[in-house]
PDB file of N, CA and C in Angstrom:
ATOM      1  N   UNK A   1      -6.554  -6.975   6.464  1.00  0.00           N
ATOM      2  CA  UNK A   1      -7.714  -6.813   7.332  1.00  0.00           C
ATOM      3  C   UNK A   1      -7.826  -5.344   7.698  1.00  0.00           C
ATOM      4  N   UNK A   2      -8.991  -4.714   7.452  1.00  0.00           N
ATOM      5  CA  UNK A   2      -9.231  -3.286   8.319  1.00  0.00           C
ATOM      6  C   UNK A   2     -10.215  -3.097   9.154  1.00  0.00           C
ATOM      7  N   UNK A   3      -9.385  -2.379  10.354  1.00  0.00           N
ATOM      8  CA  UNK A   3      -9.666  -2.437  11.471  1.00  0.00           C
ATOM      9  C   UNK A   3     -11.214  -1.544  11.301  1.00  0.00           C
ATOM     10  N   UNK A   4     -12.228  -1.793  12.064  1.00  0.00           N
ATOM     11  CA  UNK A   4     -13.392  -1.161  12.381  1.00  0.00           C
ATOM     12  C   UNK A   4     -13.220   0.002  12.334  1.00  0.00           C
ATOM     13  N   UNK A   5     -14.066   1.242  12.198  1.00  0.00           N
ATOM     14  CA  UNK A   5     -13.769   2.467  12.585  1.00  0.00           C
ATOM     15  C   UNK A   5     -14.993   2.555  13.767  1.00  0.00           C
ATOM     16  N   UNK A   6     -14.708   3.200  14.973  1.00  0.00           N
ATOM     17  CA  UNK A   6     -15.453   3.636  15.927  1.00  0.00           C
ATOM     18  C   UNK A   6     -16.794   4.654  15.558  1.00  0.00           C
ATOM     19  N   UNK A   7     -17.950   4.360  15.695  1.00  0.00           N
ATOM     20  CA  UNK A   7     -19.136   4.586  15.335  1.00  0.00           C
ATOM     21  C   UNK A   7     -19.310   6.386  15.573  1.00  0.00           C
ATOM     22  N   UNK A   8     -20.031   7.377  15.243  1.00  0.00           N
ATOM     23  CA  UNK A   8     -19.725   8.704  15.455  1.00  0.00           C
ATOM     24  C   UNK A   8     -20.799   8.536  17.354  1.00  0.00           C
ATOM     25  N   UNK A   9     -21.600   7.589  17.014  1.00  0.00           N
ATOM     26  CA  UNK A   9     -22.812   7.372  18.585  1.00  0.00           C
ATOM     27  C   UNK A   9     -21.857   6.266  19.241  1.00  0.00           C
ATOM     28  N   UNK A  10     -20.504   6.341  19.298  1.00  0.00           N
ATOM     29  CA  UNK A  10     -20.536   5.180  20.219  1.00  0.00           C
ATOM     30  C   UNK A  10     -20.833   5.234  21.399  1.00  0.00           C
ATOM     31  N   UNK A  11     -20.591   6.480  22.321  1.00  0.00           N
ATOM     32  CA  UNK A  11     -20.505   6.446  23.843  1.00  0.00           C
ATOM     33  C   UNK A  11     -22.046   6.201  24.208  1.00  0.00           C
ATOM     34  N   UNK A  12     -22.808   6.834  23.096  1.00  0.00           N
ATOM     35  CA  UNK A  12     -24.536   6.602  23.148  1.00  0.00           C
ATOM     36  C   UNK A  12     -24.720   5.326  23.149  1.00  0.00           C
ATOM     37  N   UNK A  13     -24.189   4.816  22.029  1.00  0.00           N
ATOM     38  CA  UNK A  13     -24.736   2.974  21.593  1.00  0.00           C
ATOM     39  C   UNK A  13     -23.681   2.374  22.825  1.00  0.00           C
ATOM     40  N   UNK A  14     -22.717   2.821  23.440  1.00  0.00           N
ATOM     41  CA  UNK A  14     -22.066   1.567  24.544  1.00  0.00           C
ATOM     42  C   UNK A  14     -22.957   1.712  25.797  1.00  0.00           C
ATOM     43  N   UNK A  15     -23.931   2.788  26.092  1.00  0.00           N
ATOM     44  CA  UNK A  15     -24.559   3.484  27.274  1.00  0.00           C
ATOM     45  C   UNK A  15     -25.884   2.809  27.340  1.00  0.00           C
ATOM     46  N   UNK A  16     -26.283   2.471  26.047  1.00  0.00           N
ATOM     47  CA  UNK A  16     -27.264   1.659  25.684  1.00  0.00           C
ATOM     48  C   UNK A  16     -27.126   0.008  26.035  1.00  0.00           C
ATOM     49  N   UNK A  17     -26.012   0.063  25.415  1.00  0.00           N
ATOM     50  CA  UNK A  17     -25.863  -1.513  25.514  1.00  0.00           C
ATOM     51  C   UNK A  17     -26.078  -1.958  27.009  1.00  0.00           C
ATOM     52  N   UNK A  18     -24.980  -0.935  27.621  1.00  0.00           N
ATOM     53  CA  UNK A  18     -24.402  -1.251  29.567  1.00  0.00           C
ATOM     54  C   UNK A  18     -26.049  -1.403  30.183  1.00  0.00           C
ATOM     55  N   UNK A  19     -26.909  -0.368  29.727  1.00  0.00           N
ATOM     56  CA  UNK A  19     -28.309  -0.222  30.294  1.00  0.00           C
ATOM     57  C   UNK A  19     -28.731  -1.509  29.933  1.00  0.00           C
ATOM     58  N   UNK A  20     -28.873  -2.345  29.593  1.00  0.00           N
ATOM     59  CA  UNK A  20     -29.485  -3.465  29.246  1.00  0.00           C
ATOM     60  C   UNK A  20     -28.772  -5.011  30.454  1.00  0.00           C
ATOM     61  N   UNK A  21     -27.859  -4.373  31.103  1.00  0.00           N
ATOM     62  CA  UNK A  21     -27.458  -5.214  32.018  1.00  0.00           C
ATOM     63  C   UNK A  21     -26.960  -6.980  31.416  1.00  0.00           C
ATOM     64  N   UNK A  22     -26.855  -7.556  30.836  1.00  0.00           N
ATOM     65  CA  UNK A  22     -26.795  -8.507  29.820  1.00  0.00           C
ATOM     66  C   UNK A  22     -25.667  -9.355  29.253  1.00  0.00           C
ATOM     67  N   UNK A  23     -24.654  -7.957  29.410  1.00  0.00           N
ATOM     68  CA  UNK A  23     -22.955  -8.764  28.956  1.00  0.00           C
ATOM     69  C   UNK A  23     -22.637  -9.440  30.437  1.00  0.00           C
ATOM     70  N   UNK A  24     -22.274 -10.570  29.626  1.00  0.00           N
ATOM     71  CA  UNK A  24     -21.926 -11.711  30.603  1.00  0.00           C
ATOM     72  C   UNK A  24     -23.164 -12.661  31.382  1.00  0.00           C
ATOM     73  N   UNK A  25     -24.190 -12.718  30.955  1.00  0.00           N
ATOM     74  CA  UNK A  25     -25.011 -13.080  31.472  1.00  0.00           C
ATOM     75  C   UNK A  25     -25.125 -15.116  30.918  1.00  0.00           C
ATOM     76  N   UNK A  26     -25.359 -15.217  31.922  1.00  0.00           N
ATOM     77  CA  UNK A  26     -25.757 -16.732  31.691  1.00  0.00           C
ATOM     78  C   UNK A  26     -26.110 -17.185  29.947  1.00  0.00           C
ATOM     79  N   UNK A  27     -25.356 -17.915  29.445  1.00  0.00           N
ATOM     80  CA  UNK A  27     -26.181 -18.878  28.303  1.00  0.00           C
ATOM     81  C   UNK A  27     -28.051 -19.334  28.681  1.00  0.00           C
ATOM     82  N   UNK A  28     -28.635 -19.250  28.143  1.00  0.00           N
ATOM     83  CA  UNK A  28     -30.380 -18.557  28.088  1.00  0.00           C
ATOM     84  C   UNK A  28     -30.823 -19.891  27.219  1.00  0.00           C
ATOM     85  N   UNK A  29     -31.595 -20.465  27.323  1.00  0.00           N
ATOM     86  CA  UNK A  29     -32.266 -21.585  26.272  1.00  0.00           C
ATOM     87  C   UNK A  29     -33.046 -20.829  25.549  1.00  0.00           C
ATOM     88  N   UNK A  30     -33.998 -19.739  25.704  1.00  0.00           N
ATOM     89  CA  UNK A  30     -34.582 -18.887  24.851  1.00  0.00           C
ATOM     90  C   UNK A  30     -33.987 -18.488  23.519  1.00  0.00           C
ATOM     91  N   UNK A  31     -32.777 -17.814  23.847  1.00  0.00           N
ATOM     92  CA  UNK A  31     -31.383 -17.294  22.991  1.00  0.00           C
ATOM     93  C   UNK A  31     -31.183 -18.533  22.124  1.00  0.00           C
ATOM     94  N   UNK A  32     -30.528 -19.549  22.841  1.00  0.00           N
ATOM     95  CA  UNK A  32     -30.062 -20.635  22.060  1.00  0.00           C
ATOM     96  C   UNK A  32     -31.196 -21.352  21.336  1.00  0.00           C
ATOM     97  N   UNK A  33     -32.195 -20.932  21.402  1.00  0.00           N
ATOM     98  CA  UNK A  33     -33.010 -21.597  20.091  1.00  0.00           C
ATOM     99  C   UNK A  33     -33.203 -20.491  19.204  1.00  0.00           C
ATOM    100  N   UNK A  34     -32.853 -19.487  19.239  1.00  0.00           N
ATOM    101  CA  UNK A  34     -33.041 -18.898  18.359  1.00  0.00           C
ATOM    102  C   UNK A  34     -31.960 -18.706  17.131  1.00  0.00           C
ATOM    103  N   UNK A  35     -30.672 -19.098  17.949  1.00  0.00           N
ATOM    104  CA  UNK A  35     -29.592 -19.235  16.823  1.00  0.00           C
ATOM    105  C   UNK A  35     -29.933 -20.514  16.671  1.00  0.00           C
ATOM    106  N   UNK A  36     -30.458 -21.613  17.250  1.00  0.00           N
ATOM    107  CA  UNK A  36     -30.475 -22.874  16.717  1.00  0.00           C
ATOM    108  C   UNK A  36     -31.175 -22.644  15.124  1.00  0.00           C
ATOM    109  N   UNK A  37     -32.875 -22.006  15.424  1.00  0.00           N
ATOM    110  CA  UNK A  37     -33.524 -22.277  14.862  1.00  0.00           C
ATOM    111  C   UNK A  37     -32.968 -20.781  13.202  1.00  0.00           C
ATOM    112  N   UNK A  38     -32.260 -19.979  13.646  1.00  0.00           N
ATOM    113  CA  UNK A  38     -31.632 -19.316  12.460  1.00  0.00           C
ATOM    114  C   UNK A  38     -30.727 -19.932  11.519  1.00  0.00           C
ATOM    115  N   UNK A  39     -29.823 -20.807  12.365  1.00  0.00           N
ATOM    116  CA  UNK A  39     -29.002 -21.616  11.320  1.00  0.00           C
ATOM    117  C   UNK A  39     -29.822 -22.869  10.664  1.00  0.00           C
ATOM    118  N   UNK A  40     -30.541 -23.154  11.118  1.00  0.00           N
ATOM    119  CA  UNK A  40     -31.682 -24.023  10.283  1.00  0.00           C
ATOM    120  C   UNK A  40     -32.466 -23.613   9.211  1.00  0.00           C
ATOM    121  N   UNK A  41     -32.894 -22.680   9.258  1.00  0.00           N
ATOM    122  CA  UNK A  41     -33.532 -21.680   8.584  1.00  0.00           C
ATOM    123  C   UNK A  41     -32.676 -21.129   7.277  1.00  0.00           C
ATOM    124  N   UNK A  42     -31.449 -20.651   7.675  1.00  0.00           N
ATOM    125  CA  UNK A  42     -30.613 -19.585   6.731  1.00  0.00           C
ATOM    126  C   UNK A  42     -29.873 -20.960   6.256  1.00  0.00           C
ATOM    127  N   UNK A  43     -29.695 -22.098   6.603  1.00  0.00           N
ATOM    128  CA  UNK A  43     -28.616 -23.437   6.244  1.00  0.00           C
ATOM    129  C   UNK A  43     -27.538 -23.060   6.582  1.00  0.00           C
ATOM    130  N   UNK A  44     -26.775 -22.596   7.823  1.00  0.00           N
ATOM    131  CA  UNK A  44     -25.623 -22.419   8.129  1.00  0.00           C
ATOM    132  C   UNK A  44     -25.127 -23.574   9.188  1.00  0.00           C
ATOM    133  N   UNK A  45     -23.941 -23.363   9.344  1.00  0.00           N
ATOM    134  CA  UNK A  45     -23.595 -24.255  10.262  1.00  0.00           C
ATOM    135  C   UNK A  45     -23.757 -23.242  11.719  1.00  0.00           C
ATOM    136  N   UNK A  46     -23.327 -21.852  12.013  1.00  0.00           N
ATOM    137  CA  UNK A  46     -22.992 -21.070  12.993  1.00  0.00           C
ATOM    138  C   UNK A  46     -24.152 -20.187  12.826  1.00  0.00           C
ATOM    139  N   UNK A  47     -24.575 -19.989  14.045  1.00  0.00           N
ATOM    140  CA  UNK A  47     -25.408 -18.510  13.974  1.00  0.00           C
ATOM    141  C   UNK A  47     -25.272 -17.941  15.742  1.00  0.00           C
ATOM    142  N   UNK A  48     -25.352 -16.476  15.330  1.00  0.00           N
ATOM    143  CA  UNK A  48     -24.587 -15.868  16.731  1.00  0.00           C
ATOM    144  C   UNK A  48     -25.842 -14.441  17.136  1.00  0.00           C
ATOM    145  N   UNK A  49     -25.816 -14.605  18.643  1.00  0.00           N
ATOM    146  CA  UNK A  49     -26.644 -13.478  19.076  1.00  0.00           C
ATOM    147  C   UNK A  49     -25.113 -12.356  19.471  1.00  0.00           C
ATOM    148  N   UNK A  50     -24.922 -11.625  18.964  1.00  0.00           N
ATOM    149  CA  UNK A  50     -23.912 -10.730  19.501  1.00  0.00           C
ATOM    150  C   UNK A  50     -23.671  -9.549  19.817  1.00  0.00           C
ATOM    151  N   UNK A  51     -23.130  -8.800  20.751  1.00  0.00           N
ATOM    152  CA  UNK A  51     -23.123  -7.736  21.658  1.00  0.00           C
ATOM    153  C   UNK A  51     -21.442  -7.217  21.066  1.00  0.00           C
ATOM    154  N   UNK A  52     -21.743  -5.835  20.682  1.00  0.00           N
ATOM    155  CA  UNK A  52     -19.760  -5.786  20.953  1.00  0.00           C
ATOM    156  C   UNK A  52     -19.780  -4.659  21.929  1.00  0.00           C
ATOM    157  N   UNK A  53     -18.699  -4.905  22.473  1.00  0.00           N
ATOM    158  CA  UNK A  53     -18.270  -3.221  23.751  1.00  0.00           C
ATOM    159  C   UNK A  53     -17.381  -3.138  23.237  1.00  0.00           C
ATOM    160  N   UNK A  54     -16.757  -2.534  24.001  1.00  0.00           N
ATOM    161  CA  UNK A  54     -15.638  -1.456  23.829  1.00  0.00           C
ATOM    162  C   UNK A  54     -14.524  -2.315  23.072  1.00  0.00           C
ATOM    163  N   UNK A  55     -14.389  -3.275  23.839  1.00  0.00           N
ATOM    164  CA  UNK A  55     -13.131  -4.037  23.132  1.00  0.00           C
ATOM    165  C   UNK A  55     -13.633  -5.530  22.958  1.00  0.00           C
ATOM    166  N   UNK A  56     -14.284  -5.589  22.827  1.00  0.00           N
ATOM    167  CA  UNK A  56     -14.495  -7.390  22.408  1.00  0.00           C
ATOM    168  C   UNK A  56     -16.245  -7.651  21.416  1.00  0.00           C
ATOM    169  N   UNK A  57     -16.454  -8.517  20.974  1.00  0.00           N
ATOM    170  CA  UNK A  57     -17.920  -9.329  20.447  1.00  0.00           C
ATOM    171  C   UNK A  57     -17.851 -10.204  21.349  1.00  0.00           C
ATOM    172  N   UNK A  58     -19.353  -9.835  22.379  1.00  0.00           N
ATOM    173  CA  UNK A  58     -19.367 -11.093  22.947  1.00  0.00           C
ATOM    174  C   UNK A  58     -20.833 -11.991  22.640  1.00  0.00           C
ATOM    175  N   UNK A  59     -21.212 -12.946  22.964  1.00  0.00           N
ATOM    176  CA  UNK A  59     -22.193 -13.625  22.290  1.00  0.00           C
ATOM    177  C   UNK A  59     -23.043 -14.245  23.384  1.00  0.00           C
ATOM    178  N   UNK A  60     -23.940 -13.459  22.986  1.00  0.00           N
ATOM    179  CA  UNK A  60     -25.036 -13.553  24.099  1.00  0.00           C
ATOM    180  C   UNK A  60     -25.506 -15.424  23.664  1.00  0.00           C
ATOM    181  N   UNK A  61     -25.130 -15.210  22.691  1.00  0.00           N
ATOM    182  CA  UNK A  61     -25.712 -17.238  22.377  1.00  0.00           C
ATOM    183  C   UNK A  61     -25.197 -17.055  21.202  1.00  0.00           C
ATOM    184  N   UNK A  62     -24.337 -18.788  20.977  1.00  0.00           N
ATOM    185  CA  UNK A  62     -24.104 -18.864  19.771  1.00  0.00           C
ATOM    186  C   UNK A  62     -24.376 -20.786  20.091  1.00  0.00           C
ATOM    187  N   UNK A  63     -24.029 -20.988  18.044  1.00  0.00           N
ATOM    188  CA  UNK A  63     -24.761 -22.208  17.594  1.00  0.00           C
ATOM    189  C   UNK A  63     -23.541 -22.637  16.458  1.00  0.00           C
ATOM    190  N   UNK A  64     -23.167 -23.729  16.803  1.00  0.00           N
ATOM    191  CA  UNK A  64     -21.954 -23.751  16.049  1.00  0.00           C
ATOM    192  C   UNK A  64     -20.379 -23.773  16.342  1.00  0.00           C
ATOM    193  N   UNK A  65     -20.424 -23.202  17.375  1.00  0.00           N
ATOM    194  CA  UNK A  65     -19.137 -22.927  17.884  1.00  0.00           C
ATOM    195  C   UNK A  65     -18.743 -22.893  19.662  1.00  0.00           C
ATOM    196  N   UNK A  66     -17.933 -22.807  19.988  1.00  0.00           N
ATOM    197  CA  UNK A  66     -17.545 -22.850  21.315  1.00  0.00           C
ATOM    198  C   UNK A  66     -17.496 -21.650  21.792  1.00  0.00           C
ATOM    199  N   UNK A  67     -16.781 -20.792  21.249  1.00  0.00           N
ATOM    200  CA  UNK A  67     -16.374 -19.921  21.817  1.00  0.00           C
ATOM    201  C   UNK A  67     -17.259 -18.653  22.065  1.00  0.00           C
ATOM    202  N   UNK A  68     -17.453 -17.773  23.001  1.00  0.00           N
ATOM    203  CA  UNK A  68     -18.361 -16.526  23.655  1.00  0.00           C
ATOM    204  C   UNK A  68     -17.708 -15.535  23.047  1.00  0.00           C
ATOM    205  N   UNK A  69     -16.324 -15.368  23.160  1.00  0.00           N
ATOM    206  CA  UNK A  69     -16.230 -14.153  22.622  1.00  0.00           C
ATOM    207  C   UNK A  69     -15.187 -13.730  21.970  1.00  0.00           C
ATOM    208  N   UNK A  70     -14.789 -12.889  20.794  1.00  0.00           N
ATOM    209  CA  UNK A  70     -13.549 -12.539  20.029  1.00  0.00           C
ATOM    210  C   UNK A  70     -13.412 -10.882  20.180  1.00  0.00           C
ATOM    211  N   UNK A  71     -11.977 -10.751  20.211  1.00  0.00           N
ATOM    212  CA  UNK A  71     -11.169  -9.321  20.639  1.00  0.00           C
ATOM    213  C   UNK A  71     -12.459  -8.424  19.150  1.00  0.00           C
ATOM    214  N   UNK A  72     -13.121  -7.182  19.838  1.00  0.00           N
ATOM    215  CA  UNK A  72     -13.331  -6.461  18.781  1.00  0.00           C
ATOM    216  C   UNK A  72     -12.796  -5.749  17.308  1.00  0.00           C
ATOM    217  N   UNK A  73     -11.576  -5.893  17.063  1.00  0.00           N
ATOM    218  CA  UNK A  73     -11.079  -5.816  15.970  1.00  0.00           C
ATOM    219  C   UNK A  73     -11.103  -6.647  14.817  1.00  0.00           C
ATOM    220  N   UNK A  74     -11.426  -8.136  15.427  1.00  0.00           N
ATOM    221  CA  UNK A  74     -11.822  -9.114  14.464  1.00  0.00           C
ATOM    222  C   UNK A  74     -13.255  -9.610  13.983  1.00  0.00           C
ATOM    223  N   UNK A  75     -14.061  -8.673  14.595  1.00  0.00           N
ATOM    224  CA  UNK A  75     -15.623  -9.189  14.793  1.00  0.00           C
ATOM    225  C   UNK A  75     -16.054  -8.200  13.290  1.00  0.00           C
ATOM    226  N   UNK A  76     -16.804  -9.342  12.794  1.00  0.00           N
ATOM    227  CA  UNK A  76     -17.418  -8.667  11.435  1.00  0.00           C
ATOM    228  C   UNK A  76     -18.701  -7.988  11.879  1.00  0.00           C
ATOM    229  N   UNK A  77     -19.114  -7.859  13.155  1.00  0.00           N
ATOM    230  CA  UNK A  77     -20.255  -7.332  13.572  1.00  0.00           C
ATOM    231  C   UNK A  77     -19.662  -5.425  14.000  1.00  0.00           C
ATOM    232  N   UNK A  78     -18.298  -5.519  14.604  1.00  0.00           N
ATOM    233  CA  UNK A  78     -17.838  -4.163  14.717  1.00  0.00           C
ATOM    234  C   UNK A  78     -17.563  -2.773  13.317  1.00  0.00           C
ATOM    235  N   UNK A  79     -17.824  -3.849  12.278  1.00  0.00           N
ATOM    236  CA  UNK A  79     -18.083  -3.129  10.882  1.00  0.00           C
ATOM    237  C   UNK A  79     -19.641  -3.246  10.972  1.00  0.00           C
ATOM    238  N   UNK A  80     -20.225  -4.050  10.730  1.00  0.00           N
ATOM    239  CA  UNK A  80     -21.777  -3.930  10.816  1.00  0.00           C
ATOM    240  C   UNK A  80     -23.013  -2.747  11.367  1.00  0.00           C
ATOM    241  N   UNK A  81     -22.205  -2.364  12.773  1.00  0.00           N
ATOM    242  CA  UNK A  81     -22.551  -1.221  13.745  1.00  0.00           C
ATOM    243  C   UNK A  81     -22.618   0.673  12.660  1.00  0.00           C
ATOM    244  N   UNK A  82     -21.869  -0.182  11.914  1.00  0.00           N
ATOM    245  CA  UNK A  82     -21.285   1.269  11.076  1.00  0.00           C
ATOM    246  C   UNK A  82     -22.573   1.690  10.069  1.00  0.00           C
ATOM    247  N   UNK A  83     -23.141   0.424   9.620  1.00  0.00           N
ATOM    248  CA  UNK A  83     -24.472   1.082   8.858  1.00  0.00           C
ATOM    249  C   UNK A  83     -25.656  -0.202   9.669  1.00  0.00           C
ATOM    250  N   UNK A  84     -26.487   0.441  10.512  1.00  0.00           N
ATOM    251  CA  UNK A  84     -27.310   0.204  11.038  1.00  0.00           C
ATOM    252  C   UNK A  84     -28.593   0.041  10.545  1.00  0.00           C
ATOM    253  N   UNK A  85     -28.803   0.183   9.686  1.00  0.00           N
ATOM    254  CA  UNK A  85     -29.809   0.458   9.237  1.00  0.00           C
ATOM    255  C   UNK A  85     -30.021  -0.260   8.323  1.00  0.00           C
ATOM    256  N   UNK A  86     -28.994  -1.050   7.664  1.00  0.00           N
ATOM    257  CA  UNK A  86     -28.994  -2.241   6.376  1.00  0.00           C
ATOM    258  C   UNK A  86     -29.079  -3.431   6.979  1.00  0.00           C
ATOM    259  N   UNK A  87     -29.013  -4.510   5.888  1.00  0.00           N
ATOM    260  CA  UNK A  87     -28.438  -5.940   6.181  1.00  0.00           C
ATOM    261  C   UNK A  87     -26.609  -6.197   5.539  1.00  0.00           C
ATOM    262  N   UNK A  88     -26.133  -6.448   6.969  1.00  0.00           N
ATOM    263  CA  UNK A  88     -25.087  -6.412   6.502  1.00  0.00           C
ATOM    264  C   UNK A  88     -24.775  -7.881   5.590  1.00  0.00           C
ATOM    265  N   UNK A  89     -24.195  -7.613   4.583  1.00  0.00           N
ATOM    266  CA  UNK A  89     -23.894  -9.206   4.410  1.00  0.00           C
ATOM    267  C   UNK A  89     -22.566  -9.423   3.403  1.00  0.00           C
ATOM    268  N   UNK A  90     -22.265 -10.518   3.739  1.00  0.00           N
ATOM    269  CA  UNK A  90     -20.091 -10.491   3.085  1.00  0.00           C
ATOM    270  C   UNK A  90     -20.716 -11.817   2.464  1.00  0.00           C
ATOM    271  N   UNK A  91     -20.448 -11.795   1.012  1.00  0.00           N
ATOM    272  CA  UNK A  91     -21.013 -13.304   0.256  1.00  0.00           C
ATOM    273  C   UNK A  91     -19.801 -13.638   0.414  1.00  0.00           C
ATOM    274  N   UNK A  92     -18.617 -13.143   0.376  1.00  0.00           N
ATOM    275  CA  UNK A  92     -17.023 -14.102   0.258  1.00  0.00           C
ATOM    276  C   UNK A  92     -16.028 -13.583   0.885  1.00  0.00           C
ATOM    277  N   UNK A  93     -16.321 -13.472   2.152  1.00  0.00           N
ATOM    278  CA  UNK A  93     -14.943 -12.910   2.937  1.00  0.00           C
ATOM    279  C   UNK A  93     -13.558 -13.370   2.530  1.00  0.00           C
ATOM    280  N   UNK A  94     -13.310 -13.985   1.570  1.00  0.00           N
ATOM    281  CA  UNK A  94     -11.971 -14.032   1.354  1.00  0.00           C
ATOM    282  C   UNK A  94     -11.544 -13.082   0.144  1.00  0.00           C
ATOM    283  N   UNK A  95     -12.682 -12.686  -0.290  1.00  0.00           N
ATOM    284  CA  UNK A  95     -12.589 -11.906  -0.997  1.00  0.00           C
ATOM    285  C   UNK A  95     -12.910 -10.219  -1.028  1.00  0.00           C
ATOM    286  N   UNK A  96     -13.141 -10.382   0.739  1.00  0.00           N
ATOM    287  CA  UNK A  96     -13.289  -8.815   0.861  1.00  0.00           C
ATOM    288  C   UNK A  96     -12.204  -8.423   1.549  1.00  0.00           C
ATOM    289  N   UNK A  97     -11.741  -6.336   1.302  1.00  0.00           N
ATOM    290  CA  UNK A  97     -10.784  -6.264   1.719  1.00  0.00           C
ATOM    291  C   UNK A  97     -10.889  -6.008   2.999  1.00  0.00           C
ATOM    292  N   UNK A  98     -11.932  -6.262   3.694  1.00  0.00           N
ATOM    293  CA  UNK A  98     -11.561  -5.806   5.392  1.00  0.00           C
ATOM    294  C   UNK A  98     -11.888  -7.060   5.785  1.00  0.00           C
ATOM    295  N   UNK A  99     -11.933  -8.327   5.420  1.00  0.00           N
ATOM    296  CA  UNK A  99     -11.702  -9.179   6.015  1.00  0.00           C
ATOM    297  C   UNK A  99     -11.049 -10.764   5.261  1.00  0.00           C
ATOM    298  N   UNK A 100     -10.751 -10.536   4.437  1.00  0.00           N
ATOM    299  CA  UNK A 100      -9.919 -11.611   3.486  1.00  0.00           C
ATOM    300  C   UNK A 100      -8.450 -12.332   4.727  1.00  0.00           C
ATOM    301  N   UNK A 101      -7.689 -11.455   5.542  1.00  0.00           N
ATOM    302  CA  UNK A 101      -7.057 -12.389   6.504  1.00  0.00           C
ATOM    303  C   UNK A 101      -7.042 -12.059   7.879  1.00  0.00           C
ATOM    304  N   UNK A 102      -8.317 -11.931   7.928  1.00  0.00           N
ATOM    305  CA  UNK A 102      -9.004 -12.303   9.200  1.00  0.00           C
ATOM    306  C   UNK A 102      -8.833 -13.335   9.817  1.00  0.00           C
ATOM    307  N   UNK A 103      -8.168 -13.548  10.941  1.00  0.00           N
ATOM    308  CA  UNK A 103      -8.107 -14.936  11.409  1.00  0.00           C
ATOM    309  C   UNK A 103      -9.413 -15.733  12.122  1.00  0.00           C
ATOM    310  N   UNK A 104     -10.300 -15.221  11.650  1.00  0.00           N
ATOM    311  CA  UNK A 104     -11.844 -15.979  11.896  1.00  0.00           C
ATOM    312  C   UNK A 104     -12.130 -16.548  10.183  1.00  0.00           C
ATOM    313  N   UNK A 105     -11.281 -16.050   9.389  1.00  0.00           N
ATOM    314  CA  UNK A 105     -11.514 -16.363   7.994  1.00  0.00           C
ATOM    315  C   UNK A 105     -10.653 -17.229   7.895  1.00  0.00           C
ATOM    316  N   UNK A 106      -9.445 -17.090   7.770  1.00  0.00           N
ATOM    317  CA  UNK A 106      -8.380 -17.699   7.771  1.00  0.00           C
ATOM    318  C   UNK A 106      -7.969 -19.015   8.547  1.00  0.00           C
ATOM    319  N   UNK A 107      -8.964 -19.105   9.446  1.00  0.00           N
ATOM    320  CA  UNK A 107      -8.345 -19.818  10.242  1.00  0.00           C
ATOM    321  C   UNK A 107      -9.390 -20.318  11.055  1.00  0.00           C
ATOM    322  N   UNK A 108      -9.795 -21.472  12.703  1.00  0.00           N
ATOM    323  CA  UNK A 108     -11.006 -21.269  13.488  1.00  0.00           C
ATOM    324  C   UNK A 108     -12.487 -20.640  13.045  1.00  0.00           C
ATOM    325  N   UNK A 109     -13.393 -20.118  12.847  1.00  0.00           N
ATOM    326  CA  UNK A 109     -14.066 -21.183  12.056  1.00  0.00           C
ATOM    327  C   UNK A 109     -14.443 -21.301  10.830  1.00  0.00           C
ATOM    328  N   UNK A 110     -13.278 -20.358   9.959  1.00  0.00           N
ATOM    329  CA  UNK A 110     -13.578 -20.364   8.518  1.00  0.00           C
ATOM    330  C   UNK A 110     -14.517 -19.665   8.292  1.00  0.00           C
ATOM    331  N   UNK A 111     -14.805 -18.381   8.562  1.00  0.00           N
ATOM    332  CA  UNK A 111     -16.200 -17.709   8.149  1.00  0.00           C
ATOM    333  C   UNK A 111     -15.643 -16.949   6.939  1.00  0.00           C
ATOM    334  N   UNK A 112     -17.050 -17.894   5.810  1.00  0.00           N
ATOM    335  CA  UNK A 112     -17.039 -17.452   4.508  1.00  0.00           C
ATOM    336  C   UNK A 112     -18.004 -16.221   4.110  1.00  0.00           C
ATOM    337  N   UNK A 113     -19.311 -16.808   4.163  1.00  0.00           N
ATOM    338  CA  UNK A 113     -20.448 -16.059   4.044  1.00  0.00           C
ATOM    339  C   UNK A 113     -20.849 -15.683   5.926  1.00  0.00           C
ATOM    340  N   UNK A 114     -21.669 -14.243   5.701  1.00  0.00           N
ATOM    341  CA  UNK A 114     -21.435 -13.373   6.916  1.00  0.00           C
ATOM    342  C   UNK A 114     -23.124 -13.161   6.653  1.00  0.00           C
ATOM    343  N   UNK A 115     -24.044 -12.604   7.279  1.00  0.00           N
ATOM    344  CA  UNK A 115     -25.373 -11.434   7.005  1.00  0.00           C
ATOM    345  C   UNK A 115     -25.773 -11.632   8.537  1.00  0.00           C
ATOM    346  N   UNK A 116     -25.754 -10.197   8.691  1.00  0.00           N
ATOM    347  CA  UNK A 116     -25.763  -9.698   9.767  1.00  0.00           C
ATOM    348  C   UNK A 116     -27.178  -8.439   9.682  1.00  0.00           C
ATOM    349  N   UNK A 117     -28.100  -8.543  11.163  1.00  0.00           N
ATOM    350  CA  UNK A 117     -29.020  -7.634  11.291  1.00  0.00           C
ATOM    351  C   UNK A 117     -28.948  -6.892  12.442  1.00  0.00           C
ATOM    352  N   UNK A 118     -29.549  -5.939  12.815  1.00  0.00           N
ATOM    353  CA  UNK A 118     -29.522  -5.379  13.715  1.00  0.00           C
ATOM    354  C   UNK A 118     -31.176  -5.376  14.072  1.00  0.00           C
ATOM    355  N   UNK A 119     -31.241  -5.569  15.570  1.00  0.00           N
ATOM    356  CA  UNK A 119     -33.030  -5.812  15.881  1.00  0.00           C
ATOM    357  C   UNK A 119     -32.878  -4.895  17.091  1.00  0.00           C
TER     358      UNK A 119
END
């Protein structure tokens, strides 16, 4: 697994994020239909609205899963941040090298296929 590298704008993009007031905020029915209606759409089982700070991905809404939030070193979204401007997307995380034993791959909830946007 390799670890994220820290963005060259992070203190900009974390200053941004904080301005938006938002981490930690209530689960939203707005939000949650929108990952509802993405994993319907894309045929996934999981789809995630997600925020990362400093040290964690947290999930403004997710669909699929329980859990709000994973330590930032394991979040395939803390690589994502790195090219902004694409669609990120992992057709076989077990077959990539920054995330093949990932314990979100490996293990809890098995994430195979990844595509990730930035809005």
């Amino acid at each position: 697994m390799k670890i994220p590298y820290i963005p060259k704008n992070e203190k900009e993009r974390l200053n941004e994020l904080h301005s938006y007031k938002i981490i930690g905020a209530l689960e939203h029915d707005n939000y949650d239909f929108l990952t509802k209606m993405a994993a319907e759409i894309c045929g996934t089982k999981i789809s995630l609205i997600s925020l990362v700070t400093e040290d964690k991905q947290w999930f403004l809404s997710h669909h699929g899963i329980k859990e709000r939030e994973t330590p930032k070193v394991l979040a395939f979204c803390a690589h994502a941040i790195n090219e902004p401007e694409d669609v990120f997307i992992i057709e076989d995380s077990t077959k990539d090298e920054r995330f093949y034993d990932n314990p979100l791959v490996t293990g809890h909830p098995r994430v195979i296929y990844s595509m990730l946007e930035f809005l």
